[in-house]
Structure formats: C-alpha cells, structure tokens
N, C-alpha and C. Protein backbone atom coordinates (compact mmCIF):
# COMPACT_ATOMS: atom_id res chain seq x y z
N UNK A 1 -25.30 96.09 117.98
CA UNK A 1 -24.57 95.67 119.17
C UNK A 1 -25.49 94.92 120.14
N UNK A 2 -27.21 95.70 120.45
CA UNK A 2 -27.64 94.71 121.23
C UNK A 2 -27.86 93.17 120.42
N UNK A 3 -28.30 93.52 119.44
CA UNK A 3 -28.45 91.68 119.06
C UNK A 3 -27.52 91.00 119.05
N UNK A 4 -26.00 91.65 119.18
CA UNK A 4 -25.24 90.90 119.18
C UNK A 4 -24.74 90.04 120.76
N UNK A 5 -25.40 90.81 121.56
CA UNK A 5 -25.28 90.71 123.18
C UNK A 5 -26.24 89.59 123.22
N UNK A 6 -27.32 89.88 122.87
CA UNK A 6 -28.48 88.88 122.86
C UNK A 6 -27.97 86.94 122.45
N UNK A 7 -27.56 87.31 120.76
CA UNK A 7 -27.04 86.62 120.20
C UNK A 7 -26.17 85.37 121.19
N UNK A 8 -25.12 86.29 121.79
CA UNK A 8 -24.00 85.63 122.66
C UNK A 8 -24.25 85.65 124.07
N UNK A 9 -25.76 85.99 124.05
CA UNK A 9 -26.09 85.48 125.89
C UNK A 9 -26.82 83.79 125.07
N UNK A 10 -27.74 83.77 124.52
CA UNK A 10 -27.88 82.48 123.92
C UNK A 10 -27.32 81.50 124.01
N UNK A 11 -26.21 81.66 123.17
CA UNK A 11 -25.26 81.23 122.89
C UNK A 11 -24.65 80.35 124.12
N UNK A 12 -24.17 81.24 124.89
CA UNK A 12 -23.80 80.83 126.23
C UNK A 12 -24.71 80.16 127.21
N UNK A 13 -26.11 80.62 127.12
CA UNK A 13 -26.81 79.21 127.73
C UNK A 13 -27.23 78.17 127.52
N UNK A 14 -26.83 78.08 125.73
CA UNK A 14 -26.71 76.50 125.30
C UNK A 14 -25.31 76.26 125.76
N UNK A 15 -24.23 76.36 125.78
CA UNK A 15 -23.42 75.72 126.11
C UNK A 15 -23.58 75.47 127.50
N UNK A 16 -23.96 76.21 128.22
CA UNK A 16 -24.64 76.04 129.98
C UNK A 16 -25.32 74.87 129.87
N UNK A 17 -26.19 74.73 128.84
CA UNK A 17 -26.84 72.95 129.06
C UNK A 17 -26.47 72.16 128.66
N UNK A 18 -25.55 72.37 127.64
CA UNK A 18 -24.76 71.29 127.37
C UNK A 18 -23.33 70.70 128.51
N UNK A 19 -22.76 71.62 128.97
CA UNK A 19 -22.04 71.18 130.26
C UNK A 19 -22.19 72.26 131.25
N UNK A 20 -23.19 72.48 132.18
CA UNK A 20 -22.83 73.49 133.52
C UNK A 20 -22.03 72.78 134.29
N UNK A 21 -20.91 72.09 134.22
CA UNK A 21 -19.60 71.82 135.05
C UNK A 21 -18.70 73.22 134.78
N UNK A 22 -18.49 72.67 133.39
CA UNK A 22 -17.79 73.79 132.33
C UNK A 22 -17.65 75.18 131.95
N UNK A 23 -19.33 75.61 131.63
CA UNK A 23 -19.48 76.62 131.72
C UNK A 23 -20.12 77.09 133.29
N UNK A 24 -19.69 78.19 134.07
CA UNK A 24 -19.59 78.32 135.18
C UNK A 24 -21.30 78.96 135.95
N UNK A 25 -21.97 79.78 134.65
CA UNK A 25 -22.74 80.21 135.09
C UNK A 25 -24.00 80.37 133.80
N UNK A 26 -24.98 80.78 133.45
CA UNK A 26 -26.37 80.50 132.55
C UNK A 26 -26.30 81.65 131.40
N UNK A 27 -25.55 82.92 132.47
CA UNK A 27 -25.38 84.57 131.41
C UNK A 27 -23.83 84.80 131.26
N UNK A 28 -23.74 85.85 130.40
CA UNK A 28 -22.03 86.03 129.67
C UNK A 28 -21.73 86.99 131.35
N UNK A 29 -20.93 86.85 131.49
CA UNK A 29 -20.24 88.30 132.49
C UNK A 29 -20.40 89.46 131.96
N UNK A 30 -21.17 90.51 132.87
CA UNK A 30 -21.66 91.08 132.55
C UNK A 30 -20.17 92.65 132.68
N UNK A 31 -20.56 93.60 132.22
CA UNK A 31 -20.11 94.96 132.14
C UNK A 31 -19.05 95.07 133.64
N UNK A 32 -20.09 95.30 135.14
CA UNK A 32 -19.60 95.67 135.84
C UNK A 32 -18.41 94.46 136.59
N UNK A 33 -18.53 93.13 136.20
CA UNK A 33 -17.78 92.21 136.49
C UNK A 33 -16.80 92.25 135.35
N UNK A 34 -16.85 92.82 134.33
CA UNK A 34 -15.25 92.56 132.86
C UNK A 34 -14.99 94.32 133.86
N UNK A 35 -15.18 95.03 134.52
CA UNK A 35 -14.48 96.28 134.52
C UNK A 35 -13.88 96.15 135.62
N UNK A 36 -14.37 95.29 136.54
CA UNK A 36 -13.63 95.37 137.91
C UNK A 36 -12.54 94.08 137.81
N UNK A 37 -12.59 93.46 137.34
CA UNK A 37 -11.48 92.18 137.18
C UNK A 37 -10.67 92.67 136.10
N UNK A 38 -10.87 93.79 135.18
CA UNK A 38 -10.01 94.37 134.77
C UNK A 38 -9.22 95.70 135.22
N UNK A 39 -9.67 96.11 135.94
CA UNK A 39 -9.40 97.46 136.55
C UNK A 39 -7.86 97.54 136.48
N UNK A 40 -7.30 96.40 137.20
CA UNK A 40 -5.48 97.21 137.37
C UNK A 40 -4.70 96.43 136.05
N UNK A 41 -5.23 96.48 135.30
CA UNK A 41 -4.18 96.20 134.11
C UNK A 41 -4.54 97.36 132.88
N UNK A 42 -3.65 97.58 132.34
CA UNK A 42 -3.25 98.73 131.73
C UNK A 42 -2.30 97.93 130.29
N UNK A 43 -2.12 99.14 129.26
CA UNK A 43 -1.42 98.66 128.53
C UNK A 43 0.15 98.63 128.81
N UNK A 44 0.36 98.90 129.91
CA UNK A 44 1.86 98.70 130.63
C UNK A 44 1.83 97.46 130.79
N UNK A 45 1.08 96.96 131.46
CA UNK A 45 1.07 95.75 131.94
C UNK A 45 1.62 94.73 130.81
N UNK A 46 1.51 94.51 129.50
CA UNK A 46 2.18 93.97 128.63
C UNK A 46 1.17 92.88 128.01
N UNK A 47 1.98 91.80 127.78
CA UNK A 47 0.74 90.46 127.21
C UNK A 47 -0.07 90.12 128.62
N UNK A 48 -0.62 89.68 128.29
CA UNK A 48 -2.39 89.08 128.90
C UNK A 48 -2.57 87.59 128.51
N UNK A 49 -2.73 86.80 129.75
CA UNK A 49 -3.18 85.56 129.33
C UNK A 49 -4.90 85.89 129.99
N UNK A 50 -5.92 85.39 128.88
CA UNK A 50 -7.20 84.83 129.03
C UNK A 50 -7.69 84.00 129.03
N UNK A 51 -7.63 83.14 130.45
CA UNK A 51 -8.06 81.59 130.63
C UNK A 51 -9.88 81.55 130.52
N UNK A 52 -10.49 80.48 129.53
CA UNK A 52 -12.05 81.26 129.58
C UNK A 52 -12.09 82.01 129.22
N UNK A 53 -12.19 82.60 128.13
CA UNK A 53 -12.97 83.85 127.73
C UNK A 53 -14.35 83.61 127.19
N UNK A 54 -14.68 82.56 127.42
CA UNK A 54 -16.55 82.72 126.63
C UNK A 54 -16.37 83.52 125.15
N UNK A 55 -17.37 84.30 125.32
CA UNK A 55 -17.73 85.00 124.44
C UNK A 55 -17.40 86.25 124.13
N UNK A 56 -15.96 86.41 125.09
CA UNK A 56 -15.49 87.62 125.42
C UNK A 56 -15.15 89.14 126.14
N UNK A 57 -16.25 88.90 126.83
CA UNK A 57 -17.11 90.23 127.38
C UNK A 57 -15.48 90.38 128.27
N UNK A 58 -14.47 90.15 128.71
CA UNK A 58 -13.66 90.40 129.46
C UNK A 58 -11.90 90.67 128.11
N UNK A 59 -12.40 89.90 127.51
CA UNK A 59 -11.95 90.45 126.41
C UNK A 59 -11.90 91.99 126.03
N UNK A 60 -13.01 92.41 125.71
CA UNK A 60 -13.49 93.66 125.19
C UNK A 60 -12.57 94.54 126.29
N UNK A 61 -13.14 94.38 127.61
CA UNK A 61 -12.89 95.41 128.55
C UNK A 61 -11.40 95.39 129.23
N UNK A 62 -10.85 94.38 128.33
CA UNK A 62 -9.10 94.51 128.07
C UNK A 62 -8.35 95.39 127.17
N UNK A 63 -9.15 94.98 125.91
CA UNK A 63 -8.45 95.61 124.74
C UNK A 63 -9.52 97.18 125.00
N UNK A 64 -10.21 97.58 126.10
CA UNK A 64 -10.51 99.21 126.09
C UNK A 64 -9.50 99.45 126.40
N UNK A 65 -8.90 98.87 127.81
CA UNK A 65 -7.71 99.46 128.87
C UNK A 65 -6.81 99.72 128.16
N UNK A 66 -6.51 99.60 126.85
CA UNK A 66 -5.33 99.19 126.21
C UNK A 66 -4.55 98.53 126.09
N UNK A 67 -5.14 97.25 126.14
CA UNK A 67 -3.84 96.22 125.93
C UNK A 67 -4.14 95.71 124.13
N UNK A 68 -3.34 95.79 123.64
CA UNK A 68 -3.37 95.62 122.02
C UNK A 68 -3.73 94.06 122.14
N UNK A 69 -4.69 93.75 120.74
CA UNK A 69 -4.94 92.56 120.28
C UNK A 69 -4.22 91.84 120.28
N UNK A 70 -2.47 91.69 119.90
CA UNK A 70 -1.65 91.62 119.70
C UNK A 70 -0.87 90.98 120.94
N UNK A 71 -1.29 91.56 122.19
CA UNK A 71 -0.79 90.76 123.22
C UNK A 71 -1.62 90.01 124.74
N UNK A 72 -2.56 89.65 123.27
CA UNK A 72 -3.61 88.79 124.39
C UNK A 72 -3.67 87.48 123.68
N UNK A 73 -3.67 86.44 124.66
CA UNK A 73 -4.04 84.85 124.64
C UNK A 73 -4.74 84.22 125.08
N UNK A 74 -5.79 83.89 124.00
CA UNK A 74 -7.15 83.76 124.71
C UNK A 74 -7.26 81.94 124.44
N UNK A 75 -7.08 81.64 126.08
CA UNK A 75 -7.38 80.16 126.18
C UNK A 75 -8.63 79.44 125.98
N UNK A 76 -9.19 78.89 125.02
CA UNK A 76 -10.49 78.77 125.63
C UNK A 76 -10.69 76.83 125.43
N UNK A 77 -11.20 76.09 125.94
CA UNK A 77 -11.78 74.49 125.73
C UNK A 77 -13.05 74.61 125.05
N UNK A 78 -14.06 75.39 125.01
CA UNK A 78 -15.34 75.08 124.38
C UNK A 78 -14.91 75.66 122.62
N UNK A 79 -14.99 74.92 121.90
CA UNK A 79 -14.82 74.94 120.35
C UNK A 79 -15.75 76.15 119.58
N UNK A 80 -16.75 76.26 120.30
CA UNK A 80 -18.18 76.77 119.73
C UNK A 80 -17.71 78.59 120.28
N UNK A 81 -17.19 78.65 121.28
CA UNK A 81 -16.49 79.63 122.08
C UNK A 81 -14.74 80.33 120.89
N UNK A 82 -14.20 79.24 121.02
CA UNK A 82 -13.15 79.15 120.46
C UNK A 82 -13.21 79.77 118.72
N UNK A 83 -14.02 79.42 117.91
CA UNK A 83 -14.26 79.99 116.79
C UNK A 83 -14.55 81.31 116.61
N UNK A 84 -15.62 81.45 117.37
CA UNK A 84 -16.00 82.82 117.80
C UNK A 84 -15.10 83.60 118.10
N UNK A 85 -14.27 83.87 118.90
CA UNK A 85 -13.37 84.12 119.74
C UNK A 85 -12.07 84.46 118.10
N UNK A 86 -11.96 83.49 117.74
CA UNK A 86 -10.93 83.81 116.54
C UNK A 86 -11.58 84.96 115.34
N UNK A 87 -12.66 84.58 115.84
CA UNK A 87 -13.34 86.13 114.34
C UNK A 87 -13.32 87.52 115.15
N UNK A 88 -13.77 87.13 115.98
CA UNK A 88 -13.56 88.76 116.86
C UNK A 88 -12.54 89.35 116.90
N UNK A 89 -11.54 88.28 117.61
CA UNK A 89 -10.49 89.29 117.94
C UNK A 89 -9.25 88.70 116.84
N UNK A 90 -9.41 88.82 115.61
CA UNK A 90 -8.40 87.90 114.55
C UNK A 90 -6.51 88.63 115.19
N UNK A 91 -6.71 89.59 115.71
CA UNK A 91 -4.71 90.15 116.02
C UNK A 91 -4.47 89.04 117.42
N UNK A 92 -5.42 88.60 118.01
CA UNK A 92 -5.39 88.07 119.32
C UNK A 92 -4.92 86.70 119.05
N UNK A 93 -4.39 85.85 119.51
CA UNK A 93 -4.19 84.65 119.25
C UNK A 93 -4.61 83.53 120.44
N UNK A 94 -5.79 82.79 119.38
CA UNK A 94 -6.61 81.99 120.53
C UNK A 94 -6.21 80.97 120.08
N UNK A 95 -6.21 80.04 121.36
CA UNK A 95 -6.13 78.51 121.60
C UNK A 95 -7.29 78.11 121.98
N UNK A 96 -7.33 76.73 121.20
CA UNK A 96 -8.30 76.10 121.38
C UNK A 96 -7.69 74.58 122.28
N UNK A 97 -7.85 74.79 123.43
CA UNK A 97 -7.42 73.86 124.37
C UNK A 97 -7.23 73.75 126.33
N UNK A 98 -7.23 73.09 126.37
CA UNK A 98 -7.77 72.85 128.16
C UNK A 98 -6.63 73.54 128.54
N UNK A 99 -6.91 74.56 129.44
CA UNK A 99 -5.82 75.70 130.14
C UNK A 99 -5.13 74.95 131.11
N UNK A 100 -5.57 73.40 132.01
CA UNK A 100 -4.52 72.61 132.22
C UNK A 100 -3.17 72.49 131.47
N UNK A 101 -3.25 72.90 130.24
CA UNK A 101 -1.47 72.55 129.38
C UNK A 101 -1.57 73.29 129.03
N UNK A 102 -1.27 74.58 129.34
CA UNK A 102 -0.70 76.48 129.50
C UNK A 102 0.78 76.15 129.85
N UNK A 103 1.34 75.33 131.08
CA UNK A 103 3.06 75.39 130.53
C UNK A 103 3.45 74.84 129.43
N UNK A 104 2.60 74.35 128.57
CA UNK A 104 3.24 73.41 127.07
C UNK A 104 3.60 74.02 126.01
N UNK A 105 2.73 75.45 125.96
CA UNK A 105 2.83 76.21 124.92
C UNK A 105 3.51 77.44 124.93
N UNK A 106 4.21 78.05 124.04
CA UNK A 106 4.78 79.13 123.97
C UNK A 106 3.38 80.27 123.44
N UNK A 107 3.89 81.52 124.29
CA UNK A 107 2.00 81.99 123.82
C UNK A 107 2.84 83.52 123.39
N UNK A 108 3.80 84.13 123.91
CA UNK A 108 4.47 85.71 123.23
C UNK A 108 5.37 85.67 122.71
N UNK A 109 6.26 84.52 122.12
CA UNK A 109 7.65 84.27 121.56
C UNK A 109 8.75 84.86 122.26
N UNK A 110 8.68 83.89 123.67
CA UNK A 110 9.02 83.86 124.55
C UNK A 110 8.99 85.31 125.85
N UNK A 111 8.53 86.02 125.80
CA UNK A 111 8.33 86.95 126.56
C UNK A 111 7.08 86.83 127.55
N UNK A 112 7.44 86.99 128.66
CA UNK A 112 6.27 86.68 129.90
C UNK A 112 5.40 87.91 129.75
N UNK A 113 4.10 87.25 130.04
CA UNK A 113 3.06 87.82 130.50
C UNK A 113 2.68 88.70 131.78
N UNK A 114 2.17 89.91 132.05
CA UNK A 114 2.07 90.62 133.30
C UNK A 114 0.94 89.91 133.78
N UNK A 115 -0.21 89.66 133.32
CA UNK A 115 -1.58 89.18 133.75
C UNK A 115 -1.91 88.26 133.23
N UNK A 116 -2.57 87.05 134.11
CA UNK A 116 -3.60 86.20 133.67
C UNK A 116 -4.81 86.64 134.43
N UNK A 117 -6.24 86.78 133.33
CA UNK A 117 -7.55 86.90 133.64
C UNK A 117 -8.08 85.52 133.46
N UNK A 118 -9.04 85.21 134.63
CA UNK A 118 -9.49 83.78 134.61
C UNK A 118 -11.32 83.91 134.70
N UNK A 119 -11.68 82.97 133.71
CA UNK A 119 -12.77 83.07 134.06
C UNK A 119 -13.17 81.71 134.22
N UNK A 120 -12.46 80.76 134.37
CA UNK A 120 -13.00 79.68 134.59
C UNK A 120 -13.92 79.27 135.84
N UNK A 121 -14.05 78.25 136.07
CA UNK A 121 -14.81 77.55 137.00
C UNK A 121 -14.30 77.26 137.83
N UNK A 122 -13.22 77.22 138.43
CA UNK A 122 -12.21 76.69 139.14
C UNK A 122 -12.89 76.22 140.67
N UNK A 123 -14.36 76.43 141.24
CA UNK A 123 -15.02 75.88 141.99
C UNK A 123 -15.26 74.44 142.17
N UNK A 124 -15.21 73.97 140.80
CA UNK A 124 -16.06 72.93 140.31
C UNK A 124 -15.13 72.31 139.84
N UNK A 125 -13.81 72.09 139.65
CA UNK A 125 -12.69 71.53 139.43
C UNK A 125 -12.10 70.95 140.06
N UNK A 126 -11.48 69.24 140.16
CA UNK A 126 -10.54 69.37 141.20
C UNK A 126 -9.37 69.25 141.74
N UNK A 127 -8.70 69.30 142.45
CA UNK A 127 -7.43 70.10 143.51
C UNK A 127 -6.39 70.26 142.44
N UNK A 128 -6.05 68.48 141.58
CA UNK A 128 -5.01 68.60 140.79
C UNK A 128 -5.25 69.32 139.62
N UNK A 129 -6.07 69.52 139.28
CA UNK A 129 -6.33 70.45 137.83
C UNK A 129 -6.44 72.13 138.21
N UNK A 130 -6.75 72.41 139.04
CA UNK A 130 -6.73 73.75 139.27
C UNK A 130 -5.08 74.02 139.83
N UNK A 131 -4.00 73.67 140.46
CA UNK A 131 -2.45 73.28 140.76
C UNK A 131 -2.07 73.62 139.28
N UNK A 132 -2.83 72.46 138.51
CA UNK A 132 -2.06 72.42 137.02
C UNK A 132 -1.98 73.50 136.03
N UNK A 133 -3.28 74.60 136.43
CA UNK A 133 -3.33 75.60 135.66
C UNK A 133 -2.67 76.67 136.57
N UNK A 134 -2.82 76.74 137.79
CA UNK A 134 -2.21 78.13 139.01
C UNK A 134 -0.49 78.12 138.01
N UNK A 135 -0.26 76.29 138.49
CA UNK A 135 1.42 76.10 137.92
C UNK A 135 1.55 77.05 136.24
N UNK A 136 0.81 76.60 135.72
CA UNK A 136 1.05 76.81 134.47
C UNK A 136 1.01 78.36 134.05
N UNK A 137 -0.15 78.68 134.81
CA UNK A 137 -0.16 80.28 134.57
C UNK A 137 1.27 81.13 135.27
N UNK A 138 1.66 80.95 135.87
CA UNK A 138 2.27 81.97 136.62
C UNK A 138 4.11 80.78 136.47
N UNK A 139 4.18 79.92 135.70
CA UNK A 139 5.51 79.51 134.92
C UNK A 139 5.49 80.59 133.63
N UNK A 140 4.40 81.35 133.43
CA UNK A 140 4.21 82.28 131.89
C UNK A 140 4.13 83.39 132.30
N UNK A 141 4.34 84.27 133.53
CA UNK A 141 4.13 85.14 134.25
C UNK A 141 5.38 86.06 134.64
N UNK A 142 5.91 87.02 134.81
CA UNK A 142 6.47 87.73 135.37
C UNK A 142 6.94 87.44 136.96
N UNK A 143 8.22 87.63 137.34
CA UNK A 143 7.71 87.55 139.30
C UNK A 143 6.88 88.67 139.25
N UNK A 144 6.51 89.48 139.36
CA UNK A 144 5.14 90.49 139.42
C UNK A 144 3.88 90.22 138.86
N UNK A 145 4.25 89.07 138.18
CA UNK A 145 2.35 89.04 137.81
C UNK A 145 1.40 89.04 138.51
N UNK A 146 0.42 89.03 138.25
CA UNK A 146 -0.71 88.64 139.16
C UNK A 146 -1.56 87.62 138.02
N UNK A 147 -2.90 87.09 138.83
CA UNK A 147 -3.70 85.72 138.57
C UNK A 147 -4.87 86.56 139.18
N UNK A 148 -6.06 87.28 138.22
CA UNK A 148 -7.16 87.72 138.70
C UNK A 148 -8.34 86.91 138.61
N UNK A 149 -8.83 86.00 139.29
CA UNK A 149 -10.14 85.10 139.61
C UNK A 149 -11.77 85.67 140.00
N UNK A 150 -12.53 85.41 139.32
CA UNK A 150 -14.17 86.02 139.79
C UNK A 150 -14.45 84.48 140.47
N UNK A 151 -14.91 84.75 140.92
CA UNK A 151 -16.07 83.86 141.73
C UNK A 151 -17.54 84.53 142.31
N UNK A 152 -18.69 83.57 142.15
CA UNK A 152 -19.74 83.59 142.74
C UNK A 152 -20.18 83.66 144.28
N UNK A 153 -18.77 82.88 144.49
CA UNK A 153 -18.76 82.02 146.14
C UNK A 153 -18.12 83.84 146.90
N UNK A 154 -18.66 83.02 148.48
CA UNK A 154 -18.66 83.77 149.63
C UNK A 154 -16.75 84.31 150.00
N UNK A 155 -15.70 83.27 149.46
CA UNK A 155 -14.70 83.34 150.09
C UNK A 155 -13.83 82.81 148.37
N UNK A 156 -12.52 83.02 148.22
CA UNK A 156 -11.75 82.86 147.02
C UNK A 156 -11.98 81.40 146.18
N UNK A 157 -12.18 80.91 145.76
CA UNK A 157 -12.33 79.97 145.20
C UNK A 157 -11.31 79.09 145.26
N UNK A 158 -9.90 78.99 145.14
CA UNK A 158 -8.80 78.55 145.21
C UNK A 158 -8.43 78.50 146.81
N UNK A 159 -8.27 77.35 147.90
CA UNK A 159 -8.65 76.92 149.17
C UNK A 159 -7.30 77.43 149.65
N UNK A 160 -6.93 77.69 150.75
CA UNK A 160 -5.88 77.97 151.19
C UNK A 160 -4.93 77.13 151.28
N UNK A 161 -5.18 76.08 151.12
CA UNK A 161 -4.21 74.67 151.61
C UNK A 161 -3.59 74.52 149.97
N UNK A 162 -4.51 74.91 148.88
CA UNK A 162 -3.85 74.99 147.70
C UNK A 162 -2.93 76.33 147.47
N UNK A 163 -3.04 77.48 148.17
CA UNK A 163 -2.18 78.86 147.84
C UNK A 163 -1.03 78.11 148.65
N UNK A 164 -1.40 78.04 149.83
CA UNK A 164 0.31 77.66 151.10
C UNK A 164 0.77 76.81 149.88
N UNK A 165 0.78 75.73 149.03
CA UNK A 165 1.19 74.34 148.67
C UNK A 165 1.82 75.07 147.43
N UNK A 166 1.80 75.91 146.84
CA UNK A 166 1.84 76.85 145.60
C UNK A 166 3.10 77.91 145.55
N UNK A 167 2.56 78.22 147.28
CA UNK A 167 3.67 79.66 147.27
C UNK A 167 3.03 80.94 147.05
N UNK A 168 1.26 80.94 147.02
CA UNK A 168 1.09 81.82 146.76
C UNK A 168 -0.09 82.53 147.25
N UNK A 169 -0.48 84.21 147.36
CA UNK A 169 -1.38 84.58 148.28
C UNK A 169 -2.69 85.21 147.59
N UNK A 170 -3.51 85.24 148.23
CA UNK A 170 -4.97 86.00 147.21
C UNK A 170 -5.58 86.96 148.33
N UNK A 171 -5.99 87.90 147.76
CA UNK A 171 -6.42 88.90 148.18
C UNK A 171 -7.64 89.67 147.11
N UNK A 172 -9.05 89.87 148.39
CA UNK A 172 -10.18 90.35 147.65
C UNK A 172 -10.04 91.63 146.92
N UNK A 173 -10.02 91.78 145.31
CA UNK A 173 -10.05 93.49 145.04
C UNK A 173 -11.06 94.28 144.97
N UNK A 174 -12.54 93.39 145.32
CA UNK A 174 -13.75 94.06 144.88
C UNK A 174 -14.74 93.12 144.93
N UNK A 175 -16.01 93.56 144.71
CA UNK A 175 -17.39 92.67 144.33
C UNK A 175 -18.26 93.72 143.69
N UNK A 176 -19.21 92.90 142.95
CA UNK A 176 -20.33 93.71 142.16
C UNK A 176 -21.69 93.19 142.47
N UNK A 177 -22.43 93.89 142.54
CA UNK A 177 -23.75 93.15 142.48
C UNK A 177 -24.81 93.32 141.55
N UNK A 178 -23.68 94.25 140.47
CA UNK A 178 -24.73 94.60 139.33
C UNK A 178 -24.37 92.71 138.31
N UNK A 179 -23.69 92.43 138.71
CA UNK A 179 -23.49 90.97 137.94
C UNK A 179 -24.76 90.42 138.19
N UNK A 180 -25.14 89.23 137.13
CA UNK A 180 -25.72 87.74 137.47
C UNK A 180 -25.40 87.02 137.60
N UNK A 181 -24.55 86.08 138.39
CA UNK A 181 -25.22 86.33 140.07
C UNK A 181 -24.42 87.29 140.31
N UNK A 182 -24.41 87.91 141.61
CA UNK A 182 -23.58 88.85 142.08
C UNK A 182 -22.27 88.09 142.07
N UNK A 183 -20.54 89.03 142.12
CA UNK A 183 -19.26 87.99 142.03
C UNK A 183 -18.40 89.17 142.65
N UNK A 184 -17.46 88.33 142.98
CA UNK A 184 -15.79 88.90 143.45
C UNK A 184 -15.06 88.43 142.84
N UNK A 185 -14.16 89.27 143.08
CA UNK A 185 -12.72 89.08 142.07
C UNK A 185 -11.63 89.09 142.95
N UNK A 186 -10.84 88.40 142.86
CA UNK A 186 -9.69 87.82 143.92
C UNK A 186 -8.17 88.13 142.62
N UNK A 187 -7.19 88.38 142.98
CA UNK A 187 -5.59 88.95 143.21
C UNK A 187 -5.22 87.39 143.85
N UNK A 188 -4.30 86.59 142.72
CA UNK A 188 -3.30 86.21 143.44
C UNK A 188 -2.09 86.25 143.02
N UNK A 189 -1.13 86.09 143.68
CA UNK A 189 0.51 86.49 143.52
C UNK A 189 1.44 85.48 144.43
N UNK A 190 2.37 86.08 143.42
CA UNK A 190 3.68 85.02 144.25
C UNK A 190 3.82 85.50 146.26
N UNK A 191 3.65 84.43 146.50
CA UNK A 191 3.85 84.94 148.31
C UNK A 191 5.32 85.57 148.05
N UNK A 192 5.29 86.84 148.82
CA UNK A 192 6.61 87.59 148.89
C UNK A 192 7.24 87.04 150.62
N UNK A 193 8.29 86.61 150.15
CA UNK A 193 9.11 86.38 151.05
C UNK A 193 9.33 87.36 152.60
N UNK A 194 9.21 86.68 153.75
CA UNK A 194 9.37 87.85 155.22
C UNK A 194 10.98 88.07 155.22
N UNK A 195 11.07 89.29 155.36
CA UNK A 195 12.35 90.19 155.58
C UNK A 195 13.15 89.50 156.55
N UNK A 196 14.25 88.80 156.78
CA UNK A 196 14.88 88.54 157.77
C UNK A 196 15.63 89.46 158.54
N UNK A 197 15.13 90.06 159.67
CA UNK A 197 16.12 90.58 160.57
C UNK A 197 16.99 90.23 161.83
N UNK A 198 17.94 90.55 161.36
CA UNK A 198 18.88 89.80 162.46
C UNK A 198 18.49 90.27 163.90
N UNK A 199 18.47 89.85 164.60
CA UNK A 199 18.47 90.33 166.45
C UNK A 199 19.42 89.26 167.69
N UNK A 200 19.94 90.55 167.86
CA UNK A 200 20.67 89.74 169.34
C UNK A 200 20.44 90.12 170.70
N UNK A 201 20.16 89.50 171.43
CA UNK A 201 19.74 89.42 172.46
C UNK A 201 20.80 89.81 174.27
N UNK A 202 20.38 90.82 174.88
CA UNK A 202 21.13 91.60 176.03
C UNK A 202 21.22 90.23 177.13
N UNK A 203 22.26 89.91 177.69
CA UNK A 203 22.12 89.24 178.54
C UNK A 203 22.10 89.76 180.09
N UNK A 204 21.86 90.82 180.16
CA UNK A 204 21.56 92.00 181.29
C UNK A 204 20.10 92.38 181.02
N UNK A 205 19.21 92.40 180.31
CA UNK A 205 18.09 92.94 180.13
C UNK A 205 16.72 91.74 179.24
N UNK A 206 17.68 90.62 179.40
CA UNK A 206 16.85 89.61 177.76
C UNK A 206 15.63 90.17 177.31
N UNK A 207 15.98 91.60 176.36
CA UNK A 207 14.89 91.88 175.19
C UNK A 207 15.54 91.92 174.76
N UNK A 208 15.50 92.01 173.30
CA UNK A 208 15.93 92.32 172.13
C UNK A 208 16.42 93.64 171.64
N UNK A 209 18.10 93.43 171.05
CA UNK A 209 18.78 95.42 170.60
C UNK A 209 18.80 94.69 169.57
N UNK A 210 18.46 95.66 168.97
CA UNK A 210 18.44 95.69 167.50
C UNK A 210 19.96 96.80 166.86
C-alpha cells in the first residue's frame, strides 16, 4: 500500500509539470482532506458524481462511507489519471472527459445524483467554464444535492457574483491543516427560496399585525 501511495504521489507530480493549470496542486489529497470533504455523504446519499478524481484518494474515502462502486462517476480530463482510475475502481464508471460537458451525458440511467465531489481547480479557470460545470453538475443533481469544493484559497473559490448569477449558496464545512497545502471545503446548494409572509398594516398604530 505504501508504494503504492508513493507510486501515485509521483505520478501526480509529473502530471503537475506537465500542466499546473490543470492539476491543482504538486501532492495527491491527502487522508484528512478525502475525510472531511467526504464527511456528510453516506450510502443514503445515492450516486456520486467525482469531478477530478486524480488518483483517487477521495475516491477511496467514498466507497469507505459506503457508497457502492456502482454508483460513482468518476469524471476525470487527464488520460494518464483516467486509465488508472478505470483499473481501480472497474464497478465505478469513469469518463474520460472535460467535466465542462457533464450535462451531455447520462451517468445513472437516468436517476439523479445526491452529491458531486470536486476536486478540480476551479481557481484557475475561467468564469464561463466553471458556470458550465456548477450548470452541469447540479442539472444531474437532486433539488437536495449538494456541490462539495476544496480549495487552498482564504475564501470559496467560486466568487459570489457567480453563486447570485446561478441561484446558488456556499457555505464553509471545515478546514485541515494536516493537508499539503493546508485546504477548506465549501457546501454549495440550490439558494432556498425566502418564505413569503403576508403583513398588513394598522392604520391607527402603522406597525405591522400579523
């Protein structure tokens, strides 16, 4: 198992020199970053989309929680990633293709997904391509899904002017600092609609009876 860690930290920092646009960071995600970006999904939760999975390490700490091989979709663009990725997890069904065209494909025969896990870069991307995947993920989603994001950065990665434009809200669930580099993990979801309450107004007192 360690050489195999070894093996696929390698691994991952040749593809780091071959594109650090792409690949987001030099080491695989480590333990305490696949447990906390996995934490609230369960095998209730149902299929799993995996945008990025590298080499897996968030993988693994899916199919502990219990989510069966069977209902995970592991997106990945790097080929070298992508192969890999098909021997490991052979019940899992990986794509080999840019998570920009996630609404194109049918990924559970037709049944929505509770979760997308992201490990992309989405820092380093821009405005319209990260829209194209938020859209795409959460057209494959449940109204309850959620969209769980790590980032390196100080504040969510995905800008606010892109959630308002979307419909949708993020919220911090955690940080680690046993990671390299240290990271957070961000919750986003469909903005839930404000409750309309009716009120009419006293024309003897103008406050508000409810």
């Amino acid at each position: 198992m360690k050489q195999q860690h070894v093996a696929e930290a390698f691994g991952f920092f040749q593809a780091w020199l071959r594109n650090p646009l792409r690949v987001a960071a030099v080491a695989p995600s480590g333990r305490a970053l696949a447990s906390l970006i996995t934490s609230e999904i369960s095998q209730a939760t149902g299929p799993v989309i995996e945008l990025g999975p590298g080499t897996g390490a968030f993988t693994r700490a899916l199919i502990a929680r219990g989510v069966r091989e069977e209902d995970l979709a592991l997106i990945e663009f790097g080929s070298e990633f992508a192969a890999a990725l098909h021997f490991r997890f052979p019940g899992a069904r990986t794509l080999w293709m840019d998570a920009a065209r996630l609404r194109m494909v049918d990924l559970f025969d037709g049944r929505q997904a509770g979760a997308v896990v992201s490990g992309l870069p989405v820092l380093s991307m821009p405005p319209r391509k990260v829209i194209a995947i938020l859209t795409g993920a959460f057209r494959k989603m449940r109204p309850d899904g959620a969209f769980y994001q790590f980032t390196y950065g100080p504040r969510c990665p995905v800008p606010p002017r892109l959630l308002d434009h979307l419909g949708l809200e993020a919220e911090r669930i955690g940080g680690t600092l046993a990671n390299l580099p240290p990271a957070a993990v961000y919750r986003i979801r469909r903005r839930r609609p404000i409750p309309f309450r009716l009120v009419r107004f006293s024309s003897r007192q103008h406050e508000p009876v409810e």
